[in-house]
Each structure stands twice: as structure tokens, then as C-alpha cells.
C-alpha atoms as a PDB file:
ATOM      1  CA  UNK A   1      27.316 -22.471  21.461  1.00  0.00           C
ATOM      2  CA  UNK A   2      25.567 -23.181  18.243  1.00  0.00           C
ATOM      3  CA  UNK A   3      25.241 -20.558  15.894  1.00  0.00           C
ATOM      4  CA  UNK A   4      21.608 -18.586  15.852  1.00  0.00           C
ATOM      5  CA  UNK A   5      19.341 -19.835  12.686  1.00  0.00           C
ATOM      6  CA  UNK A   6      18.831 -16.719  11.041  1.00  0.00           C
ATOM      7  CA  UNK A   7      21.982 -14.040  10.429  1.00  0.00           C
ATOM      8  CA  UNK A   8      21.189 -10.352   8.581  1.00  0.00           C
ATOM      9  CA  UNK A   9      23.517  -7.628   8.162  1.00  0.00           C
ATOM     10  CA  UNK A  10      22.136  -3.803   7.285  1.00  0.00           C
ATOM     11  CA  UNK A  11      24.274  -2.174   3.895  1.00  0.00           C
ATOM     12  CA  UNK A  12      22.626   1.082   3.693  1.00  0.00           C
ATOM     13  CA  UNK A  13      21.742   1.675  -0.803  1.00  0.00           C
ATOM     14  CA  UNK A  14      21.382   4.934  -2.869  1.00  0.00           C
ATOM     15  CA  UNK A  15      21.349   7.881  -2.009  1.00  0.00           C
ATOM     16  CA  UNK A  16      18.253   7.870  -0.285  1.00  0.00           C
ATOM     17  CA  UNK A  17      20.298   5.534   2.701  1.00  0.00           C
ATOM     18  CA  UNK A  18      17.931   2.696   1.945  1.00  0.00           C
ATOM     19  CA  UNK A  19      18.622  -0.429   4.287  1.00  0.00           C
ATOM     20  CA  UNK A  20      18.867  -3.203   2.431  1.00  0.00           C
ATOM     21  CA  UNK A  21      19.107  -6.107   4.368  1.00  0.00           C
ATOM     22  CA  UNK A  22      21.175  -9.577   3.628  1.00  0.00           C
ATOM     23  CA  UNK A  23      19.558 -12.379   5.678  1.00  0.00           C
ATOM     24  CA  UNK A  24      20.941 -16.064   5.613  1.00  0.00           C
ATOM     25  CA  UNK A  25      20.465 -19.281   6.749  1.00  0.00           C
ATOM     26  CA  UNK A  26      23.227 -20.160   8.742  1.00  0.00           C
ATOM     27  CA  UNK A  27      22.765 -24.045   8.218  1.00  0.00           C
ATOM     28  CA  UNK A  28      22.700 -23.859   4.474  1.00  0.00           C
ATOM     29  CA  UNK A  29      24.364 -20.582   4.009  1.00  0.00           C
ATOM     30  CA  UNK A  30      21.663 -19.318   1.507  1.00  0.00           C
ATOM     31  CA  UNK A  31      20.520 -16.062   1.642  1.00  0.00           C
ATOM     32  CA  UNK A  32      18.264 -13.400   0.187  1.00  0.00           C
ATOM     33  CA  UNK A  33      18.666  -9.836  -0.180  1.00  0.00           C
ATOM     34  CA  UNK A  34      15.512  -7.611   1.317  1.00  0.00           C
ATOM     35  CA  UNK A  35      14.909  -4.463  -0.790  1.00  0.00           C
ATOM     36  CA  UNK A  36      18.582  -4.557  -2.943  1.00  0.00           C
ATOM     37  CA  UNK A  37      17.687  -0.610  -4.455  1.00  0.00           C
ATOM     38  CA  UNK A  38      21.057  -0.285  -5.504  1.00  0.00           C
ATOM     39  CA  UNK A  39      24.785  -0.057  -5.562  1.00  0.00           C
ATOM     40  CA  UNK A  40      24.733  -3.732  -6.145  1.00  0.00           C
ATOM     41  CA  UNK A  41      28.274  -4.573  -6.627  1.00  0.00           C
ATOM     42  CA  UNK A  42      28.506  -3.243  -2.941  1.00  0.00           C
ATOM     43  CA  UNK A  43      25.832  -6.120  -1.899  1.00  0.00           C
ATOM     44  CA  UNK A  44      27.757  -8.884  -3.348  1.00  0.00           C
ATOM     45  CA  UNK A  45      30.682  -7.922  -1.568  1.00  0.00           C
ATOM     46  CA  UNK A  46      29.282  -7.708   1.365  1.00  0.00           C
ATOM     47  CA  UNK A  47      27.757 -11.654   0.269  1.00  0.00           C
ATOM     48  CA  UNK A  48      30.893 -12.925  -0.780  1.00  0.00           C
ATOM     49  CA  UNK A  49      32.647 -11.723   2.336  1.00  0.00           C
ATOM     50  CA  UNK A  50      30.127 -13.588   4.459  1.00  0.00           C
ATOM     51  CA  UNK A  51      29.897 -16.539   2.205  1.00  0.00           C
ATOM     52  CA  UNK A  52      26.053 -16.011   1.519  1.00  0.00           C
ATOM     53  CA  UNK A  53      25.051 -17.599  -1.491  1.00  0.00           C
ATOM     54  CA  UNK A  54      22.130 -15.512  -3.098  1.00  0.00           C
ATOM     55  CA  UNK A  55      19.073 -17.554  -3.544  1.00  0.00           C
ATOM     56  CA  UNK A  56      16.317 -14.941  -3.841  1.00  0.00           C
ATOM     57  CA  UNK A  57      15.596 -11.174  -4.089  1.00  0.00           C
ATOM     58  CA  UNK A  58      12.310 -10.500  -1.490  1.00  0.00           C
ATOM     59  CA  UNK A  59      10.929  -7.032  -1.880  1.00  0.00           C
ATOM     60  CA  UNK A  60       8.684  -4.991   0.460  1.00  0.00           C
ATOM     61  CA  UNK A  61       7.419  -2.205  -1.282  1.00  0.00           C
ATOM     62  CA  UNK A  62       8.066  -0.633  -5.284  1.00  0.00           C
ATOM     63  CA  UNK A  63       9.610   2.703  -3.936  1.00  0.00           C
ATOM     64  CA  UNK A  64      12.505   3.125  -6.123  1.00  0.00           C
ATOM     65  CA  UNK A  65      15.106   3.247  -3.563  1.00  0.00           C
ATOM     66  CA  UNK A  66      14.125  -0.135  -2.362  1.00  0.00           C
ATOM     67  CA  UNK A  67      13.690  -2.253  -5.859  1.00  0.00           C
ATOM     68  CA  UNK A  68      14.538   0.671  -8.263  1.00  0.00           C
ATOM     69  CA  UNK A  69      17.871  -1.867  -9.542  1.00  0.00           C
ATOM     70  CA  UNK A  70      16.576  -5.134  -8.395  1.00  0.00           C
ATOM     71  CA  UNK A  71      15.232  -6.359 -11.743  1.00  0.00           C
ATOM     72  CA  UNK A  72      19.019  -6.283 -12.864  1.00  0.00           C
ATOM     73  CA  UNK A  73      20.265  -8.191 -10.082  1.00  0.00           C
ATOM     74  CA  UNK A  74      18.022 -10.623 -11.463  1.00  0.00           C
ATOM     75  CA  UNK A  75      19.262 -10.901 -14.627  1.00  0.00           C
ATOM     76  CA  UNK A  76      22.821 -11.059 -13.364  1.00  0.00           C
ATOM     77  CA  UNK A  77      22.029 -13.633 -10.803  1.00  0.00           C
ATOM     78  CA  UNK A  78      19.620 -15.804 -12.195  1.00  0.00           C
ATOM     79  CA  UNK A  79      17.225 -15.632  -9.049  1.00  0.00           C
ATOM     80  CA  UNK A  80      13.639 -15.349  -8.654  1.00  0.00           C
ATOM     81  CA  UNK A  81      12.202 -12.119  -7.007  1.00  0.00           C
ATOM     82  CA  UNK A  82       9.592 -12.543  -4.457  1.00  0.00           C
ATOM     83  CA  UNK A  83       7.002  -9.615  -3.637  1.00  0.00           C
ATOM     84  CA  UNK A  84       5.878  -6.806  -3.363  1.00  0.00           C
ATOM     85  CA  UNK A  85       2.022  -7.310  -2.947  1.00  0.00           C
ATOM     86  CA  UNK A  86       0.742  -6.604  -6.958  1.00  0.00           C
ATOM     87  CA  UNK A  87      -0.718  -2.965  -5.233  1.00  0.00           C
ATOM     88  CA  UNK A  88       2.718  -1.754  -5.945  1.00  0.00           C
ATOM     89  CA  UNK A  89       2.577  -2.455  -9.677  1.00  0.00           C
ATOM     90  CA  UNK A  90       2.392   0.875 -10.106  1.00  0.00           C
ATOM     91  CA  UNK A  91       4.794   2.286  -8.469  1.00  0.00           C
ATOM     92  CA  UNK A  92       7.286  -0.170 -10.177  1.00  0.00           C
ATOM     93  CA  UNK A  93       6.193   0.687 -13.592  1.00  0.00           C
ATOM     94  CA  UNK A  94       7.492   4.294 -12.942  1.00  0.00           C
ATOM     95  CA  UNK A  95      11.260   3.253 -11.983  1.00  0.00           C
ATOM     96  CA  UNK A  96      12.239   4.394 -15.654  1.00  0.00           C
ATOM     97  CA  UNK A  97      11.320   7.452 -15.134  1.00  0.00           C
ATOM     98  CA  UNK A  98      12.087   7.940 -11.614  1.00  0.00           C
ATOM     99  CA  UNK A  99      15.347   6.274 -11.267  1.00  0.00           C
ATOM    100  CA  UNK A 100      17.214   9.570 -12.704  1.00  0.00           C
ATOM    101  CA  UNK A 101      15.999  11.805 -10.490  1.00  0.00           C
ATOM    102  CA  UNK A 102      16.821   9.581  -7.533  1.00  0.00           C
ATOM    103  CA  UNK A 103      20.256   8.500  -8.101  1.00  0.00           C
ATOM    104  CA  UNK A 104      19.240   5.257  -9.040  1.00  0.00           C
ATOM    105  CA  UNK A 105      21.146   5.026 -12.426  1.00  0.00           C
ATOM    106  CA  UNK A 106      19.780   1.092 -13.436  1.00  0.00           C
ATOM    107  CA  UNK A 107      16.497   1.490 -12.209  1.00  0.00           C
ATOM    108  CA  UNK A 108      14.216  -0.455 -14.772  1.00  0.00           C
ATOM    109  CA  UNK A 109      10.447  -2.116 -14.498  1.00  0.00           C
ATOM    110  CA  UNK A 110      10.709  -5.585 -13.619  1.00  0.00           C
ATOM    111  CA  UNK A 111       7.488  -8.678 -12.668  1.00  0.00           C
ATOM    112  CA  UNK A 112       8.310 -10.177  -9.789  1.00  0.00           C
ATOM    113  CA  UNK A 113       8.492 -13.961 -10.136  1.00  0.00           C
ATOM    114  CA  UNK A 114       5.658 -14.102  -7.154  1.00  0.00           C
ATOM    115  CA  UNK A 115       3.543 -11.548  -6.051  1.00  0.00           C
ATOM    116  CA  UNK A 116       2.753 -11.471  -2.265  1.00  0.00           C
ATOM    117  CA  UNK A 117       0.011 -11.218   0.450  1.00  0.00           C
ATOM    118  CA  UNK A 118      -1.556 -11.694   3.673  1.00  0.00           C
ATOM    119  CA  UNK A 119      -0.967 -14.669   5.158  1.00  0.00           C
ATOM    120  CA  UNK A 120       1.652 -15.962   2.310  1.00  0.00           C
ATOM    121  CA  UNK A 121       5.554 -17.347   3.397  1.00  0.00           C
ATOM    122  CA  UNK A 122       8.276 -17.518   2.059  1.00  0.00           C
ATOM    123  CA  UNK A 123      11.472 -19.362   2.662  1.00  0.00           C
ATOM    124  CA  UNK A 124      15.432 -18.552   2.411  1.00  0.00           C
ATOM    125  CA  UNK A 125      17.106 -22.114   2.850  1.00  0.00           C
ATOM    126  CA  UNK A 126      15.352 -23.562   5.873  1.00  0.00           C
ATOM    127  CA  UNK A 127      13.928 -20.924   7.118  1.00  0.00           C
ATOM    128  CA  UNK A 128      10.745 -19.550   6.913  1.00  0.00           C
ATOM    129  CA  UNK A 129       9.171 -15.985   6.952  1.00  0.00           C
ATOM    130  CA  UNK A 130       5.210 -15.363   7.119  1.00  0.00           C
ATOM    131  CA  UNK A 131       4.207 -12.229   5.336  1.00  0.00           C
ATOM    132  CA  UNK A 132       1.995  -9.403   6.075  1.00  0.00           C
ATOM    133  CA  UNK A 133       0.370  -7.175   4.055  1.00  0.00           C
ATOM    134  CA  UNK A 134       0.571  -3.997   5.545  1.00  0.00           C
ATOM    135  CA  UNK A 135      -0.441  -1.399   3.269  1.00  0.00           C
ATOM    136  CA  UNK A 136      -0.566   2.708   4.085  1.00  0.00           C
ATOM    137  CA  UNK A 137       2.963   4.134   3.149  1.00  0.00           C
ATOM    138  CA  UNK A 138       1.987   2.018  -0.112  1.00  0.00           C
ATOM    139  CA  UNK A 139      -1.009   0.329  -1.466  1.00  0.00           C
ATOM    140  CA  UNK A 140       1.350  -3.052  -1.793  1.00  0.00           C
ATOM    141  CA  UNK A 141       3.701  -2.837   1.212  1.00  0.00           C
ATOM    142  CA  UNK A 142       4.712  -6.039   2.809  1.00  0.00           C
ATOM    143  CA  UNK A 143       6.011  -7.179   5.646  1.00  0.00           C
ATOM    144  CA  UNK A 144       8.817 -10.296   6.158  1.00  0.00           C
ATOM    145  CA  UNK A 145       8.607 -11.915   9.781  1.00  0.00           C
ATOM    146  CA  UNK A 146      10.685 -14.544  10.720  1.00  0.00           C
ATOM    147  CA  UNK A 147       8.850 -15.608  14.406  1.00  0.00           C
ATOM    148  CA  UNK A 148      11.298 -17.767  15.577  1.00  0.00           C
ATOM    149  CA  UNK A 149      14.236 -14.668  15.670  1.00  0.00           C
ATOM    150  CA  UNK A 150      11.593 -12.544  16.676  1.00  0.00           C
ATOM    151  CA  UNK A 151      12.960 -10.399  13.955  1.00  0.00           C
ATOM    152  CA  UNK A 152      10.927  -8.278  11.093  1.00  0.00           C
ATOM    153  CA  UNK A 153      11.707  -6.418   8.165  1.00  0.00           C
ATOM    154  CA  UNK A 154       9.626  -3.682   7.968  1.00  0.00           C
ATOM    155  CA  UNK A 155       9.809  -1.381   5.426  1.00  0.00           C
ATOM    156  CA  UNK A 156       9.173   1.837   5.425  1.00  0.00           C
ATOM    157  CA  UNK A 157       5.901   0.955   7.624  1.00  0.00           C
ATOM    158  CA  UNK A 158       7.292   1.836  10.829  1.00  0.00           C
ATOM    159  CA  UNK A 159      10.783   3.538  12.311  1.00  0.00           C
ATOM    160  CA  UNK A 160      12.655   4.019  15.728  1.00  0.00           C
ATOM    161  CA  UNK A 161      10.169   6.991  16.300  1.00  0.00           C
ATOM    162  CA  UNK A 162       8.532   7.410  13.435  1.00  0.00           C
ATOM    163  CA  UNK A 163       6.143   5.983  10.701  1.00  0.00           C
ATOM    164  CA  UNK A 164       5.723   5.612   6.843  1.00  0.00           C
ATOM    165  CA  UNK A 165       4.952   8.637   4.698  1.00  0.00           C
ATOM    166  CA  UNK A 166       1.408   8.780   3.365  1.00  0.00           C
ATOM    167  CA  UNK A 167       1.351  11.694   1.291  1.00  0.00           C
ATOM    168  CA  UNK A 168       2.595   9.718  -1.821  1.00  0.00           C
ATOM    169  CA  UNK A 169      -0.084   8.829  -4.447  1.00  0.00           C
ATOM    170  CA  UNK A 170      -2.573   5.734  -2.546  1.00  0.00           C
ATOM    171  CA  UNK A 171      -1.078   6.215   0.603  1.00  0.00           C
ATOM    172  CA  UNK A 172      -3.542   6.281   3.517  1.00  0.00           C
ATOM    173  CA  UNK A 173      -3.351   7.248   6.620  1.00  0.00           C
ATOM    174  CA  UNK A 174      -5.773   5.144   8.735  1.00  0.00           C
ATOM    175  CA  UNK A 175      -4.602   2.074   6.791  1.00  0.00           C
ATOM    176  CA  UNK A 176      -1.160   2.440   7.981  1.00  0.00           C
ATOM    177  CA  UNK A 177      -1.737   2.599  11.756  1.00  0.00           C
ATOM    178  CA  UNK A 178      -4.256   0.017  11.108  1.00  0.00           C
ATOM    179  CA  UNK A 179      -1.874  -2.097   9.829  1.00  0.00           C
ATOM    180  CA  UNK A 180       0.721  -0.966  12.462  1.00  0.00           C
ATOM    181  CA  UNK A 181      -1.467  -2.223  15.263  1.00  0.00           C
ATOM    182  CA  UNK A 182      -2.795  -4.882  14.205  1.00  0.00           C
ATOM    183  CA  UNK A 183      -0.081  -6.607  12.220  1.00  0.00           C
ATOM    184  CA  UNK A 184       2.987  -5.784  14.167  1.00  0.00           C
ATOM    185  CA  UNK A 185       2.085  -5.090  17.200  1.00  0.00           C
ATOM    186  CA  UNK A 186       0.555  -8.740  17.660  1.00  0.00           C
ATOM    187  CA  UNK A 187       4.031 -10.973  16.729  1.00  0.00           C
ATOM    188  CA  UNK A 188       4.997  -9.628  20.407  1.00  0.00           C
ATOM    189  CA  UNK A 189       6.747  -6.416  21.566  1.00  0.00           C
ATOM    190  CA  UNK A 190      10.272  -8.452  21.997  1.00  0.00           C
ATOM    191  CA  UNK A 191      10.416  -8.590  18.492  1.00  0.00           C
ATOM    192  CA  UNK A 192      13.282  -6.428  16.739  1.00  0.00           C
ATOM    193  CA  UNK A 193      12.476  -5.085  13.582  1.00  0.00           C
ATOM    194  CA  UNK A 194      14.777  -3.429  10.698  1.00  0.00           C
ATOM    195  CA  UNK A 195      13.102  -0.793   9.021  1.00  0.00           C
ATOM    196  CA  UNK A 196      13.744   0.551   5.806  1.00  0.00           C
ATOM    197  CA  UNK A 197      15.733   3.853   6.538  1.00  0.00           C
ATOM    198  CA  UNK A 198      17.801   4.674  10.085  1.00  0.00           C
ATOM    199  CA  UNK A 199      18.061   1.926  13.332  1.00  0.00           C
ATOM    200  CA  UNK A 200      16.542  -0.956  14.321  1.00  0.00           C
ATOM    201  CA  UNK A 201      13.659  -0.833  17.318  1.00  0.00           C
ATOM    202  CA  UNK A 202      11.490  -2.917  18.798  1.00  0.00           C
ATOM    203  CA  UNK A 203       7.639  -3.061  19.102  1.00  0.00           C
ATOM    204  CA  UNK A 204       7.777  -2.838  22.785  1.00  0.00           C
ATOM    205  CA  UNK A 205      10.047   0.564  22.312  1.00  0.00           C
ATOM    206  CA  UNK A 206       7.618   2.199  19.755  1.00  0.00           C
ATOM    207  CA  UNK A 207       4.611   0.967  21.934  1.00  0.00           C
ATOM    208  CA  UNK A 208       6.035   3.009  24.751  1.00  0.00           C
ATOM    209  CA  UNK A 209       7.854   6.172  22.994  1.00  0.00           C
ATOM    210  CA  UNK A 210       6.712   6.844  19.868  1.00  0.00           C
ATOM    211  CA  UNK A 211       5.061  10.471  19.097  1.00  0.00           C
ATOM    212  CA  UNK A 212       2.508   8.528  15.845  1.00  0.00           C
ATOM    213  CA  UNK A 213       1.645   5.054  17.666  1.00  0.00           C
ATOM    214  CA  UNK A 214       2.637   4.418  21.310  1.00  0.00           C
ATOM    215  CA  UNK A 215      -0.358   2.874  22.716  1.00  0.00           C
ATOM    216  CA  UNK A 216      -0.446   6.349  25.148  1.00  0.00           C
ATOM    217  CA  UNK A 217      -0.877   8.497  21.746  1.00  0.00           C
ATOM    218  CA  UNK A 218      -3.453   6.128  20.117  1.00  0.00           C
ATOM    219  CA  UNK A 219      -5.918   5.917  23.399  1.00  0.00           C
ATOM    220  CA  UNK A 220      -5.766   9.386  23.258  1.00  0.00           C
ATOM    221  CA  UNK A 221      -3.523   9.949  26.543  1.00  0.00           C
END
């Protein structure tokens, strides 16, 4: 049987338990690393072990513990880093100050090489990943689906059972389960999803079960 396009392995960063995600092309055995927050040398073992070259850094959202160290892995891999959506400036200007109290020792401001939005792709070897904007827990969040694996990297958007904070500074509500339903919920409820802290899910499962947006809770049953 030939091997699936698209391979991704979970290494849970900081202490926050951020999941970082390594994704690779299995034909051309490049890769990317989604949200690398920290403990980096950790990441490129976990590379080198699965002989993933590093092509790219993508980025969901500027919460520390998901880019708070990914400007350095930059500079020590001479990549380009793709994303957030330029909402998130802010919130990435702060990592200076904010890395210390989160146990993100390297933390440092960074420009990503491409800003992101609705509507935008982006590609790791030969495959390709549309991206949604899908703001809420942040102003800038974005979203990395690769339709073909019906697999998404989510974020902190959505969890098995949960959703996204939205009592940090520009977080909304409304704008969240907005973008919840009518972002995700349309690339298909077979579609897996990693999010940014705890299991994987899929749509279909959080349509059904869960307590924030299970289509029950949301028509009010």
C-alpha cells in the first residue's frame, strides 16, 4: 500500500502543553512545523528521527506558547515563517515581555516572512493547505486545512469539547462561533482536526457532543 500524502506527529511545547504539530510530505520528505512555541531542540529530534527536512515554520495565532520561540528557529534554520493573520501583531510584539512569565525562556518579537488570510494557501513540498481566517480566541487566528487528508490544524479555535478563550484582549465571542460554524464546520464533519492543546476530534464529534457548539446547543435545543 502506498504511503498516505500527508504525515503529522503531535510533540506537546512549554509548559503550557502546546501541540505543536510536524507535518510532512511524504513524497518529498519536507516538512513544516505548526506553532513550534518552544523546547526546540526537542522538535528537531523528533525531525531528524523521522527524516523531515524543515522547510517552513506556519503559525496560527501570536499566543506565546504557540510562536513565543519561533523567530529563533528561524534564525537557526534559515526558513521563512508563514502566518499568523497581521491581527496578531500585537500579541507578538509582547513575547519579550511575556515569555518570562510563561516559561518560554527565548521568546522574542519576530515579522513573519508572509502574513496570512482568508482564502490564502500555502504549501509544504507538494502539498497544499487553504487557510482560514478564523478570528475570536484572537483577532489574527488562522486556520491550516489540508482537504485532501481531511485533516485541520486548528488552533486554539476549537477542542475535543471545548472552544477558544475569549476573555483575552480582542477576543470576541460571537466571532468565534461564527467562525466555528461557518469555517469548519463546512470542510465536512469527517474531517479530523488537531487543536492546539489536548486530543484530536472531529467536526462530526463536536457537532454532536459539544456543551459550546453542537448544532443541538446552537438551535437552542
Amino acid at each position: 500500500m502506498s504511503k498516505p500524502p500527508l504525515q503529522a506527529v503531535i510533540i506537546p511545547v512549554t509548559p503550557l502543553q502546546q501541540n505543536c504539530t510536524l507535518l510532512w510530505c511524504t513524497r518529498t520528505m519536507l516538512g513544516a512545523f505548526v506553532d513550534p512555541g518552544g523546547d526546540l531542540d526537542r522538535l528537531m529530534t523528533v525531525a531528524e528521527q523521522h527524516n523531515v527536512t524543515i522547510e517552513k515554520l506556519l503559525v496560527t495565532h501570536g499566543h506565546i506558547d504557540h510562536c513565543g520561540e519561533t523567530g529563533v528557529l528561524r534564525e537557526r534554520l534559515g526558513v521563512p515563517i508563514e502566518g499568523p493573520h497581521p491581527d496578531d501583531k500585537f500579541w507578538i510584539d509582547m513575547h519579550a515581555v511575556s515569555g518570562p512569565q510563561y516559561g518560554v525562556p527565548l521568546a522574542a518579537p519576530f515579522t513573519p516572512d508572509r502574513w496570512l488570510g482568508q482564502g490564502d494557501t500555502v504549501t509544504v513540498g507538494d502539498l497544499v493547505f487553504e487557510v482560514h481566517h478564523c478570528p475570536g480566541h484572537t483577532p489574527g487566528h488562522v486556520v491550516f486545512h489540508h482537504k485532501a487528508s481531511d485533516l485541520a490544524i486548528v488552533g486554539d479555535v476549537i477542542f475535543q469539547g471545548s472552544i477558544g478563550r475569549t476573555d483575552f484582549p480582542k477576543g470576541n465571542h460571537a466571532d468565534l462561533i461564527a467562525a466555528i460554524t461557518t469555517r469548519l464546520w463546512p470542510m465536512g464533519g469527517a474531517t479530523a482536526f488537531i487543536p492546539g492543546h489536548g486530543a484530536m476530534s472531529t467536526f462530526a464529534a463536536e457537532r454532536r457532543s459539544n456543551p459550546y457548539v453542537a448544532d443541538s446547543v446552537l438551535a437552542g435545543g
